[in-house]
Protein backbone atom coordinates (compact mmCIF):
# COMPACT_ATOMS: atom_id res chain seq x y z
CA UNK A 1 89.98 93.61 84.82
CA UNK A 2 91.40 95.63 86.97
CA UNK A 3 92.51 99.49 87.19
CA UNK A 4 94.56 101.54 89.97
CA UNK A 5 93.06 105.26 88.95
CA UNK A 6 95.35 107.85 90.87
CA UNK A 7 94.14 111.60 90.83
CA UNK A 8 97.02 113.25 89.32
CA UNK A 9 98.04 117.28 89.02
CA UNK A 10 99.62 115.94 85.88
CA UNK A 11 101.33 112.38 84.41
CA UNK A 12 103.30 111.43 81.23
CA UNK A 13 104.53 108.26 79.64
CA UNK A 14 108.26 108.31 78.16
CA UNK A 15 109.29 105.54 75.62
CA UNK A 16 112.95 106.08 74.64
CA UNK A 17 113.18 109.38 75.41
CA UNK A 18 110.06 110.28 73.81
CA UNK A 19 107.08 111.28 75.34
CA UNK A 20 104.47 109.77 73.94
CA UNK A 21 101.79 110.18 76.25
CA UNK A 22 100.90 113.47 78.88
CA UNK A 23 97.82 114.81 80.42
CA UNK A 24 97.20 117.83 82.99
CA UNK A 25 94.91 117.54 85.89
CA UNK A 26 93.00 113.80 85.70
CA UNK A 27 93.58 110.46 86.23
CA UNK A 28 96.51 108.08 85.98
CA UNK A 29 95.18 105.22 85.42
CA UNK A 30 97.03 101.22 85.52
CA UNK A 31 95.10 99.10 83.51
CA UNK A 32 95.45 95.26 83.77
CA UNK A 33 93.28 92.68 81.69
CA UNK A 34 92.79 89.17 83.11
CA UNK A 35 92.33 86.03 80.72
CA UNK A 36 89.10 85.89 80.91
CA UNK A 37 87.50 89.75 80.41
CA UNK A 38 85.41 90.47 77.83
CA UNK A 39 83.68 93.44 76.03
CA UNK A 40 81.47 93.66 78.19
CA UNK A 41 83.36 93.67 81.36
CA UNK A 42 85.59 96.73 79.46
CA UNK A 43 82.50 99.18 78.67
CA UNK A 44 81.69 98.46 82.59
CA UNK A 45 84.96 99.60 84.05
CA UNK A 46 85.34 102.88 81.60
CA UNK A 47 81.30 103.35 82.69
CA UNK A 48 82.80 103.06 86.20
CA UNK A 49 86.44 105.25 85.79
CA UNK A 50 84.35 107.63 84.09
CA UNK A 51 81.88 108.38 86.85
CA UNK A 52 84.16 108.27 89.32
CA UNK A 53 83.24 111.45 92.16
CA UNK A 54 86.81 111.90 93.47
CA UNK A 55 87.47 115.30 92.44
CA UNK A 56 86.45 118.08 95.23
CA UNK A 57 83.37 119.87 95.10
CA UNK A 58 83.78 123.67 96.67
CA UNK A 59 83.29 122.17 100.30
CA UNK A 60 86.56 120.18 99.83
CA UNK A 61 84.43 116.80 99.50
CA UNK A 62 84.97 114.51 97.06
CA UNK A 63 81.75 115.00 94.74
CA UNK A 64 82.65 115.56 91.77
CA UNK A 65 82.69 113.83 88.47
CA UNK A 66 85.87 113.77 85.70
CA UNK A 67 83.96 115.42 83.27
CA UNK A 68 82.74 118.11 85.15
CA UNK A 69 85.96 118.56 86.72
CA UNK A 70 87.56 118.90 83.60
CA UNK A 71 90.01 115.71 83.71
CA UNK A 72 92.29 114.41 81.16
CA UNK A 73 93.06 110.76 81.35
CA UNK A 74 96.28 108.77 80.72
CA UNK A 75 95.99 105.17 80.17
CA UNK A 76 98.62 102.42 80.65
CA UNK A 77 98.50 98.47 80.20
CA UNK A 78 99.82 97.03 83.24
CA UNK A 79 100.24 93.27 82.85
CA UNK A 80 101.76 92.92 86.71
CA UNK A 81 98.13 94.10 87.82
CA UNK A 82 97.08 90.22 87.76
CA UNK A 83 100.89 88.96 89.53
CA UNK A 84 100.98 85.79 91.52
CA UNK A 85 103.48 86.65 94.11
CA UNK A 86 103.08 83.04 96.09
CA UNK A 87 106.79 82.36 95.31
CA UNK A 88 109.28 85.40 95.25
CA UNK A 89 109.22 85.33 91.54
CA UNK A 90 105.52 86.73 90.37
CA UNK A 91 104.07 84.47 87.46
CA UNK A 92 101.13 86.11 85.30
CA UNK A 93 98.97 83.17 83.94
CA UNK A 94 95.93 85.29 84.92
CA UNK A 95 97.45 88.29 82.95
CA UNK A 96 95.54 88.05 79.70
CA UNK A 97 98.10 87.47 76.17
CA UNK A 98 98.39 90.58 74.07
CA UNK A 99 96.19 89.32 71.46
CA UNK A 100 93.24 89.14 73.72
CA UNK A 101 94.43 92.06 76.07
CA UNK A 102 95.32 94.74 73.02
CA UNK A 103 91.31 95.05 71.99
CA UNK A 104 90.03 95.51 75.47
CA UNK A 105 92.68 98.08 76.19
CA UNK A 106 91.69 99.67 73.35
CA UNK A 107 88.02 99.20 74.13
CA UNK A 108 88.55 101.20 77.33
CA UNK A 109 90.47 104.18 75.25
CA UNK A 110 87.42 104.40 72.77
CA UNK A 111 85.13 103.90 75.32
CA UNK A 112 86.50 107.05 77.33
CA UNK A 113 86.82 108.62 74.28
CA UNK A 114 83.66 109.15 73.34
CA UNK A 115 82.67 110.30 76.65
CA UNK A 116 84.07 113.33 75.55
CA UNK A 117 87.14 112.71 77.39
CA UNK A 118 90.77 113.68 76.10
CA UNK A 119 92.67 110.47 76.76
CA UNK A 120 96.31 109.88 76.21
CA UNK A 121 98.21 106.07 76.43
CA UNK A 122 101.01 104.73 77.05
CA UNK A 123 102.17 101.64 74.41
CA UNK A 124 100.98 98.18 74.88
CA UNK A 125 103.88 96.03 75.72
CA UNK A 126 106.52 98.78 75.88
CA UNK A 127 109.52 99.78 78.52
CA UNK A 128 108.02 102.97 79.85
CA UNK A 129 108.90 105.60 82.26
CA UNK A 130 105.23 106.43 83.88
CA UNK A 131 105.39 109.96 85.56
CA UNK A 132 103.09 111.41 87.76
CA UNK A 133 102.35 114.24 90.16
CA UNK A 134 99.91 112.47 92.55
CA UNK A 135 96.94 114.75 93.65
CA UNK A 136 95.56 114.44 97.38
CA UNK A 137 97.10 111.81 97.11
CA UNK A 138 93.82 109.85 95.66
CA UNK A 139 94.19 106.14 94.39
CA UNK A 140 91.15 104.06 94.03
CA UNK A 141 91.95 100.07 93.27
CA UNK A 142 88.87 99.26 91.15
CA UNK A 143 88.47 95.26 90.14
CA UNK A 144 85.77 94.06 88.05
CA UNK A 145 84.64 91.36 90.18
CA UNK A 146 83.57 94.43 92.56
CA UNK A 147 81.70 96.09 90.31
């Protein structure tokens, strides 16, 4: 699995015209599932997105947690995560199929969830328009063979 978590002054997900997804200050985050994640390698990375100290303590450092800083979270599959770019046209075999990647997303969204944090998605599979005000800017690549 993998995740690119940008802190973000604020970020929104349009489908059609429609938003359908917006948070304030938190994290963007790009989630990609590989073919072979599992349950457990989902409650890992949330364990990990959600402890993340990136947010800046009074001292300007970066110390502190989401929750105590208050962040919102916006979620988005992101299939192109797992791209094999050894030709000039990407192929995704390691990009898991949406009936194996759709629970682990969702795993991830309930797993944040009941951390107490407000989370907001995107829609698996969908044409969207991701929006974001970038905040330091801060973007942490976080793969779950590094964890």
């Amino acid at each position: 699995m993998r995740a690119v978590v940008t802190r973000v002054k604020e970020a929104s997900v349009t489908i059609d015209g429609n938003t359908v997804g917006a948070i304030d200050k938190g994290f963007l985050i790009l989630l990609g599932v590989h073919v072979n994640d599992t349950d457990q390698i989902a409650r890992k990375m949330a364990n990990k997105i959600c402890g993340l100290r990136v947010f800046e303590d009074p001292d300007g450092k970066m110390n502190i947690n989401p929750s105590d800083a208050g962040a919102e979270f916006l979620i988005v599959s992101q299939f192109t995560l797992y791209a094999d770019c050894k030709s000039r046209r990407p192929g995704f075999t390691e990009a898991a199929r949406p009936e194996t990647a759709i629970p682990l997303y969702e795993l991830i969204i309930s797993e944040c969830r009941e951390r107490g944090f407000k989370v907001e998605t995107g829609q698996f599979g969908a044409n969207m328009l991701v929006s974001s005000v970038n905040d330091g800017p801060v973007t942490i690549i976080l793969d779950s063979d590094d964890l």
